[in-house]
Protein backbone atom coordinates (compact mmCIF):
# COMPACT_ATOMS: atom_id res chain seq x y z
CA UNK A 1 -9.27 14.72 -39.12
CA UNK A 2 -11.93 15.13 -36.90
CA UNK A 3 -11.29 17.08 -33.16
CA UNK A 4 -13.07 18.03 -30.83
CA UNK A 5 -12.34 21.63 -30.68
CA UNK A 6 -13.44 25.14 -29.62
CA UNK A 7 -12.58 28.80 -30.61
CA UNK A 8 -13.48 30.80 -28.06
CA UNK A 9 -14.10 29.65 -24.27
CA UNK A 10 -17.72 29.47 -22.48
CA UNK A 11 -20.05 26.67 -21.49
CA UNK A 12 -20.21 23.18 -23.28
CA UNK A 13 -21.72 25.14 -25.78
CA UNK A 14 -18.49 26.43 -27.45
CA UNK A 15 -17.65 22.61 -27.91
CA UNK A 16 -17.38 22.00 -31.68
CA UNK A 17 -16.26 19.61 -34.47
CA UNK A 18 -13.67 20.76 -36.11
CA UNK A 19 -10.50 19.56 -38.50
CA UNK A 20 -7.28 19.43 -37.17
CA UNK A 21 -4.86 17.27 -39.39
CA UNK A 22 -1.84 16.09 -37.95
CA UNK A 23 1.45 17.44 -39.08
CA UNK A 24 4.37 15.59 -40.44
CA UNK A 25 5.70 13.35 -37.67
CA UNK A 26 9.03 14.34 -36.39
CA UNK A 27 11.85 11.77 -34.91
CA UNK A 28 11.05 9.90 -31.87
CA UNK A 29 7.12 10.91 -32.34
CA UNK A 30 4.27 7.91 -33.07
CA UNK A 31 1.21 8.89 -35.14
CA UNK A 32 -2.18 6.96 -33.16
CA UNK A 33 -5.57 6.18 -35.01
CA UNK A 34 -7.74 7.55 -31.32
CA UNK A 35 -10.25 4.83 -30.67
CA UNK A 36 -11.37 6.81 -27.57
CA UNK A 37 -9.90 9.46 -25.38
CA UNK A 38 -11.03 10.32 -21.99
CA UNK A 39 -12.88 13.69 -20.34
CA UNK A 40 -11.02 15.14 -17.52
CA UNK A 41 -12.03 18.06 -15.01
CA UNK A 42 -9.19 19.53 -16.53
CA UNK A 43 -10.45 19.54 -19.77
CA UNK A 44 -13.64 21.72 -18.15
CA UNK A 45 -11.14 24.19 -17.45
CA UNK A 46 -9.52 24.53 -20.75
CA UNK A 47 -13.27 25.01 -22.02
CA UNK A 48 -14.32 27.83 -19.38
CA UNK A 49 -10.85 29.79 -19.69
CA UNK A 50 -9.61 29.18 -16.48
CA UNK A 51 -6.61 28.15 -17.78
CA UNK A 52 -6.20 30.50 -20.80
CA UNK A 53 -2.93 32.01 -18.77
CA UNK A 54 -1.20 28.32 -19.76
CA UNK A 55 -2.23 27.85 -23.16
CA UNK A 56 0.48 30.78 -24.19
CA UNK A 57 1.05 30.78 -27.93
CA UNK A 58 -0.96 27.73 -28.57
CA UNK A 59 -2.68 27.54 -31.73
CA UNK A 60 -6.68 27.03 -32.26
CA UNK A 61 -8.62 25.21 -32.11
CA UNK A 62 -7.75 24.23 -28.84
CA UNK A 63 -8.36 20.70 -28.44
CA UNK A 64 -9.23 19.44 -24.59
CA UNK A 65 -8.59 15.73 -23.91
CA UNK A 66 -4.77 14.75 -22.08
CA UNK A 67 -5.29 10.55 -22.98
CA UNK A 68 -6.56 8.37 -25.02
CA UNK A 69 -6.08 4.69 -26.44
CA UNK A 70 -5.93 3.65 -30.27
CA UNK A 71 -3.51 1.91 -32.74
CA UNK A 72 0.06 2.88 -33.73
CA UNK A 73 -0.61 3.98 -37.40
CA UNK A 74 3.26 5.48 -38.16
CA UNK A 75 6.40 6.15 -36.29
CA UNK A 76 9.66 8.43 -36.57
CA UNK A 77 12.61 8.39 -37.70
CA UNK A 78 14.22 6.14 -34.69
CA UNK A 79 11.40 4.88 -33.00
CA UNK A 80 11.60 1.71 -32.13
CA UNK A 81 8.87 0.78 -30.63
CA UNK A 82 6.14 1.02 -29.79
CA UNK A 83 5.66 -0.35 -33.51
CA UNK A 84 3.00 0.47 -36.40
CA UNK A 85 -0.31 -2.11 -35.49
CA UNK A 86 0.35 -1.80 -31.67
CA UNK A 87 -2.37 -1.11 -29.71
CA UNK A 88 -1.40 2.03 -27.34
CA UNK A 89 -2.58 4.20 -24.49
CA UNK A 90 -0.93 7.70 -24.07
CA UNK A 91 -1.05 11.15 -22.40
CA UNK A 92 -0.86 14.15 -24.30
CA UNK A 93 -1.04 17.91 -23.18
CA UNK A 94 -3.43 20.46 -24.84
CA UNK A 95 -1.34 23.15 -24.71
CA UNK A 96 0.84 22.08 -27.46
CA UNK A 97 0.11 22.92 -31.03
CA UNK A 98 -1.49 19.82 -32.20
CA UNK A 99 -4.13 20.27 -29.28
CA UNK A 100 -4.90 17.43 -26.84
CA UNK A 101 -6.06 13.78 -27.20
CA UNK A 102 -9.50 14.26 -28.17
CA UNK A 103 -8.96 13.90 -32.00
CA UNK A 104 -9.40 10.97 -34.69
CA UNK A 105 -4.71 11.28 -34.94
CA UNK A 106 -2.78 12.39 -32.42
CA UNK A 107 1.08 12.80 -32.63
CA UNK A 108 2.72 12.14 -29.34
CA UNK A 109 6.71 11.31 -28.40
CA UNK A 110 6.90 7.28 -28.38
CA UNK A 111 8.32 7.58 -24.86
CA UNK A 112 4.60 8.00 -23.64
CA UNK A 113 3.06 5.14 -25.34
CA UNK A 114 2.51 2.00 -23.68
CA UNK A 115 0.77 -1.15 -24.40
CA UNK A 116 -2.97 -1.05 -23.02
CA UNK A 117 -2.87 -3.74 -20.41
CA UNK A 118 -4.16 -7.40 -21.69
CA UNK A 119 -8.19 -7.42 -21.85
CA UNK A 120 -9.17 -3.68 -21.27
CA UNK A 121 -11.07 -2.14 -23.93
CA UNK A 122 -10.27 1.03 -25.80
CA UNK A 123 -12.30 2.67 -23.64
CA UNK A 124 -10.82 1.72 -20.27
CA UNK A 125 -7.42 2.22 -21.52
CA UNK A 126 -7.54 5.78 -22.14
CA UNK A 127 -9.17 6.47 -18.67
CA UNK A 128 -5.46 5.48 -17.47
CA UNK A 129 -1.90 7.46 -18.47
CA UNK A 130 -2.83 11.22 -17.85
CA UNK A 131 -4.48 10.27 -14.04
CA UNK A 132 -1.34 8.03 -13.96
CA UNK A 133 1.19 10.81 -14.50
CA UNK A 134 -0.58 12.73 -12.04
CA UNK A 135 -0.92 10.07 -9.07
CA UNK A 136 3.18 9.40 -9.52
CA UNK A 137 4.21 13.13 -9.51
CA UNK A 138 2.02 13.28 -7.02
CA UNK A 139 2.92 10.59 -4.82
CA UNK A 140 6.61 11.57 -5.52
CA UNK A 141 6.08 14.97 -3.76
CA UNK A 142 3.65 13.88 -0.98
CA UNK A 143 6.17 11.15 0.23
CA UNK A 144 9.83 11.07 -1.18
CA UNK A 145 11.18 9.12 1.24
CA UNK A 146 7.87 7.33 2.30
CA UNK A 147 5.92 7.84 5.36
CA UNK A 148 1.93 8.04 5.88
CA UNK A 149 0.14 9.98 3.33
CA UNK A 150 -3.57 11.27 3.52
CA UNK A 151 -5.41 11.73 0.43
CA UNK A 152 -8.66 14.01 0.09
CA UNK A 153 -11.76 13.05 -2.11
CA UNK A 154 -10.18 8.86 -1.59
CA UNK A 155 -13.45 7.46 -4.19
CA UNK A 156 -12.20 9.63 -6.66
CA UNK A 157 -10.62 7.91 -10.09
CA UNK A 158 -7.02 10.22 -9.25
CA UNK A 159 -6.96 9.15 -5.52
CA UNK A 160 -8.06 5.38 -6.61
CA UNK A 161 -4.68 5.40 -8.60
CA UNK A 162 -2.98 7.08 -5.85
CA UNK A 163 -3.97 4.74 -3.17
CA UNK A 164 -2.59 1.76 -5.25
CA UNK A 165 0.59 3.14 -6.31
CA UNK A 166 0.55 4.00 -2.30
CA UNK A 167 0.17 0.54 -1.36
CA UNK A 168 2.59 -1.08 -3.70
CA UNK A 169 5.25 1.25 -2.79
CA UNK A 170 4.70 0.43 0.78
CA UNK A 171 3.38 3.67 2.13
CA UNK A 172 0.98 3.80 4.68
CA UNK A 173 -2.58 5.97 3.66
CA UNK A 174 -5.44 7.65 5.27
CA UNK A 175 -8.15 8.68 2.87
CA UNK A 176 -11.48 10.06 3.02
CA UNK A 177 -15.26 9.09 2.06
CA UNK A 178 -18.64 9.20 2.34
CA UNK A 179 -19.85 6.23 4.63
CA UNK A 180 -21.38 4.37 1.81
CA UNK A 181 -17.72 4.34 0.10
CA UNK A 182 -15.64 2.98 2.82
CA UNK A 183 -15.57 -0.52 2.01
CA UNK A 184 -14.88 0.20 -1.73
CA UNK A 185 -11.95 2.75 -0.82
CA UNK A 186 -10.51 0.31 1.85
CA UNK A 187 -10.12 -2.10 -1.30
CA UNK A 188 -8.75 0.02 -3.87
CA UNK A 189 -5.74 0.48 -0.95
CA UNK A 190 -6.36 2.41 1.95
CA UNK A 191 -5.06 1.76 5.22
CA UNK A 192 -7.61 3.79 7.03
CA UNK A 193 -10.59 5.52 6.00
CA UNK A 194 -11.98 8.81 7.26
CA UNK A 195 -15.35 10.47 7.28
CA UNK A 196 -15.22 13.35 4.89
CA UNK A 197 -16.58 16.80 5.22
CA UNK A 198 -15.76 19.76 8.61
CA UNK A 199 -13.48 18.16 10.86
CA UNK A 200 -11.64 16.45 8.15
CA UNK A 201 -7.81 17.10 9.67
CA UNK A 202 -9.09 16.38 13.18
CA UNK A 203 -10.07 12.67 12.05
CA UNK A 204 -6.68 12.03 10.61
CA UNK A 205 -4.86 13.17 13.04
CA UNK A 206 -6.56 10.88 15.31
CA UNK A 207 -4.43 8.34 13.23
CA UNK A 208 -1.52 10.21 13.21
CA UNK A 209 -0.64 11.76 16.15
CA UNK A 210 1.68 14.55 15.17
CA UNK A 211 0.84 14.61 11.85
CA UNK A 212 0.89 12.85 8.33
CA UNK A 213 4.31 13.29 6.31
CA UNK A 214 2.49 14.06 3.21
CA UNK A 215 -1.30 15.04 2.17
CA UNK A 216 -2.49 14.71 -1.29
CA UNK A 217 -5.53 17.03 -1.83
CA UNK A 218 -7.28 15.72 -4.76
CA UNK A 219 -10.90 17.02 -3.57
CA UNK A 220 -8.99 20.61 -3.59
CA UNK A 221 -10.55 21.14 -0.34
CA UNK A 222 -7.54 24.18 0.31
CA UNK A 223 -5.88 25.31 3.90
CA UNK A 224 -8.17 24.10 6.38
CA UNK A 225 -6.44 20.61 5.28
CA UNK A 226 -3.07 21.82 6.81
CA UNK A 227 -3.60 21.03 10.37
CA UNK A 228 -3.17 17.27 9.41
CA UNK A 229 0.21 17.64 8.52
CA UNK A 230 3.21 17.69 10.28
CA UNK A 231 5.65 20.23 10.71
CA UNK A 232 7.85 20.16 7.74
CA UNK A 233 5.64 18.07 5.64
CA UNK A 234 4.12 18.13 2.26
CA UNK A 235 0.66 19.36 1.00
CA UNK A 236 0.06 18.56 -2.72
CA UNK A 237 -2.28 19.90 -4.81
CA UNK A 238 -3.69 18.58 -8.12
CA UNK A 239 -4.63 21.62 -10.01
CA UNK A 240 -3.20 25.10 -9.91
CA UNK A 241 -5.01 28.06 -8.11
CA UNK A 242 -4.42 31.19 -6.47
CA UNK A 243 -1.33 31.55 -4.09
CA UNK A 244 -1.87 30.32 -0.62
CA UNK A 245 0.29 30.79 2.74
CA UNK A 246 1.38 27.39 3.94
CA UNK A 247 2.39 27.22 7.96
CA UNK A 248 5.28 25.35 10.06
CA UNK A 249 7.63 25.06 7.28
CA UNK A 250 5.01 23.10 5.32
CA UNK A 251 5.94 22.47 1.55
CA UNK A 252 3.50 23.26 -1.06
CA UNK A 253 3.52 21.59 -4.46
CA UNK A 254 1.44 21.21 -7.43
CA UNK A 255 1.36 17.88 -9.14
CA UNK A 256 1.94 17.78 -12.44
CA UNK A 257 1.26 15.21 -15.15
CA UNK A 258 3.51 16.80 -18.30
CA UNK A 259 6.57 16.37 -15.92
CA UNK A 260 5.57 12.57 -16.30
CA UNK A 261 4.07 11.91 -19.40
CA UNK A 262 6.79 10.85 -21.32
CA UNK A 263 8.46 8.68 -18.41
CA UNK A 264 7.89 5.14 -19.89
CA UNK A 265 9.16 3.64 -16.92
CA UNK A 266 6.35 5.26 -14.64
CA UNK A 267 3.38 4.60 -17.47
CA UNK A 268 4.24 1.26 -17.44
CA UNK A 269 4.60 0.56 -13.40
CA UNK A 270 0.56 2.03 -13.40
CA UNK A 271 -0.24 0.04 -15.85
CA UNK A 272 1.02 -2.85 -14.14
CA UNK A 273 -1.36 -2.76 -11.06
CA UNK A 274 -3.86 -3.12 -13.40
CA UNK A 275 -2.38 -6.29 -15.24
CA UNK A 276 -2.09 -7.68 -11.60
CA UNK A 277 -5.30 -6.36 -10.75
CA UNK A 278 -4.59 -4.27 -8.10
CA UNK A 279 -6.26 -1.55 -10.09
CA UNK A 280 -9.41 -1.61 -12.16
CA UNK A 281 -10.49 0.71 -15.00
CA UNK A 282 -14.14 1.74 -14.94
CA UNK A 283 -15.65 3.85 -17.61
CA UNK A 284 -19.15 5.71 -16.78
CA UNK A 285 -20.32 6.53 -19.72
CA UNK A 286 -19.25 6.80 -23.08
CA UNK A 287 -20.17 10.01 -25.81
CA UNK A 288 -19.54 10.13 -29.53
CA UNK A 289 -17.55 13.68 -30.32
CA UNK A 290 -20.22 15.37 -31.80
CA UNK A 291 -21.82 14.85 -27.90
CA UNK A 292 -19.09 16.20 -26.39
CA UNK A 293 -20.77 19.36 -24.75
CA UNK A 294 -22.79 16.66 -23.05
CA UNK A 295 -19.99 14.75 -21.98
CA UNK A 296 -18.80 17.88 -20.08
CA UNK A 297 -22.56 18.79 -18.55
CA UNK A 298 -22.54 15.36 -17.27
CA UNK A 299 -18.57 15.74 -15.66
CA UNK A 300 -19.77 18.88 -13.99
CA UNK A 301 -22.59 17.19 -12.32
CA UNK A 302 -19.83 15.14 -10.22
CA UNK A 303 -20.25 11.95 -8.45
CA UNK A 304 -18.59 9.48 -11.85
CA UNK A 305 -17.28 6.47 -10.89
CA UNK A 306 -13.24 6.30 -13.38
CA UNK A 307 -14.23 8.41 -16.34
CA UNK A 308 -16.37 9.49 -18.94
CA UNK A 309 -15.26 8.77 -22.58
CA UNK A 310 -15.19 10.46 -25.98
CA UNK A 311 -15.40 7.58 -28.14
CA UNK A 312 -14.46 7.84 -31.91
């Protein structure tokens, strides 16, 4: 079946076709015919080696990609739903032997498939579990027993979800933007909306006196963040990097979608703000796999609105 894969690591050169059959499906497992899978910053990171130190014994081709959408083709022993026909979204973690979700078949545990939500393309669909897993882990850490939360890079597709979740849980949020984003962050949840950029902790804590509770730092802006947070609280980062000193008993924590991938019960509470539209899915732009090396130039140039798409 056809991948997207790559050998070595490098630029979006490297990127490749290559075949990676699935293997025989094991119990509890579901076997998906990919209609499209979505490009992730993470997946620019697998490509450059930055995260060779996690891929361990992990066979190649690697295969980038952690979602996608397509149709239930099999199922294992015991699976009992979803069922073969279904129409499915799911995350799946490159690290693992059968790669990521940017191939034509991808095996994943039927725990993390869920229905696509009613009228959302293939293509939308995928843009959804792996960014899902991420903004409940992440909310989970920022906020266990509620509170105010800030969230860094707010326009972004991962703090869009986060803000959501945010609001239907009934925690309060202050994220930031450029001016020309306010209104549209306000809407996707919000409570209060910051300027972004030098002075960034300053302006929250001019709506939190003392402190938030919890700060979600998807823009990975780093320590100068920490000031906004009260003593005690909870800064939570979205992608692992070097070690950094926290300061007045602050808790640091790295969100992480695997812990959440197969937790049906979470998958399907995201995609339920959609199906009451308190999310949207937006897709950018869509690539066919043999333009997947452009489909990462055009991620690294920032500023996408949801997600680019590898469409098959």
């Amino acid at each position: 079946m056809t991948a997207v894969g790559l050998d070595t690591f490098g630029g979006p050169e490297v990127l490749k076709l290559v075949d990676k059959p699935p293997r025989a499906l094991r119990a509890g497992e579901v076997l998906i015919q990919v209609a499209a899978a979505a490009v992730n910053p993470t997946d620019l990171l697998l490509r450059s080696g930055a995260l060779g130190p996690y891929l361990g014994t992990t066979a190649k081709p690697y295969v980038p990609g952690m979602d996608a959408a397509g149709v239930v083709i099999a199922v294992g022993e015991g699976v009992t739903r979803p069922a073969v026909g279904d129409q499915v979204m799911a995350a799946a973690a490159y690290f693992r032997d059968e790669g990521g979700a940017q191939n034509e078949q991808l095996i994943v545990p039927a725990a993390a498939a869920v229905p696509i939500p009613p009228g959302a393309t293939m293509e939308e669909a995928c843009t959804l579990p792996m960014n899902g897993a991420t903004a409940w882990d992440a909310l989970d850490l920022a906020a266990p027993k509620g509170g105010v939360v800030a969230v860094t890079g707010g326009a972004g597709w991962l703090a869009t979800i986060i803000l959501a979740l945010a609001r239907e849980r009934g925690i309060r949020t202050i994220a930031d933007s450029r001016p020309d984003q306010r209104d549209e962050v306000l809407a996707n949840g919000a409570d209060v909306v910051v300027d972004r950029g030098p002075g960034l902790a300053q302006r929250i804590l001019a709506h939190a006196p003392g402190g938030v509770d919890g700060l979600i730092d998807t823009a990975l802006i780093g320590p100068e963040v920490l000031p906004a947070i009260r003593d005690d609280g909870q800064w939570v980062e979205v992608r692992p990097v070097d070690s950094q000193d926290t300061e007045r008993g602050i808790t640091r924590s790295l969100a992480l979608a695997p812990r959440r991938m197969e937790d049906t019960d979470a998958q399907m509470a995201i995609r339920q703000l959609v199906v009451d539209g308190k999310l949207k899915l937006h897709v950018q732009e869509s690539f066919p796999p043999e333009r997947a090396a452009d489909a990462h130039r055009r991620q690294a140039e920032g500023r996408i609105r949801g997600r680019l798409v590898i469409k098959f």
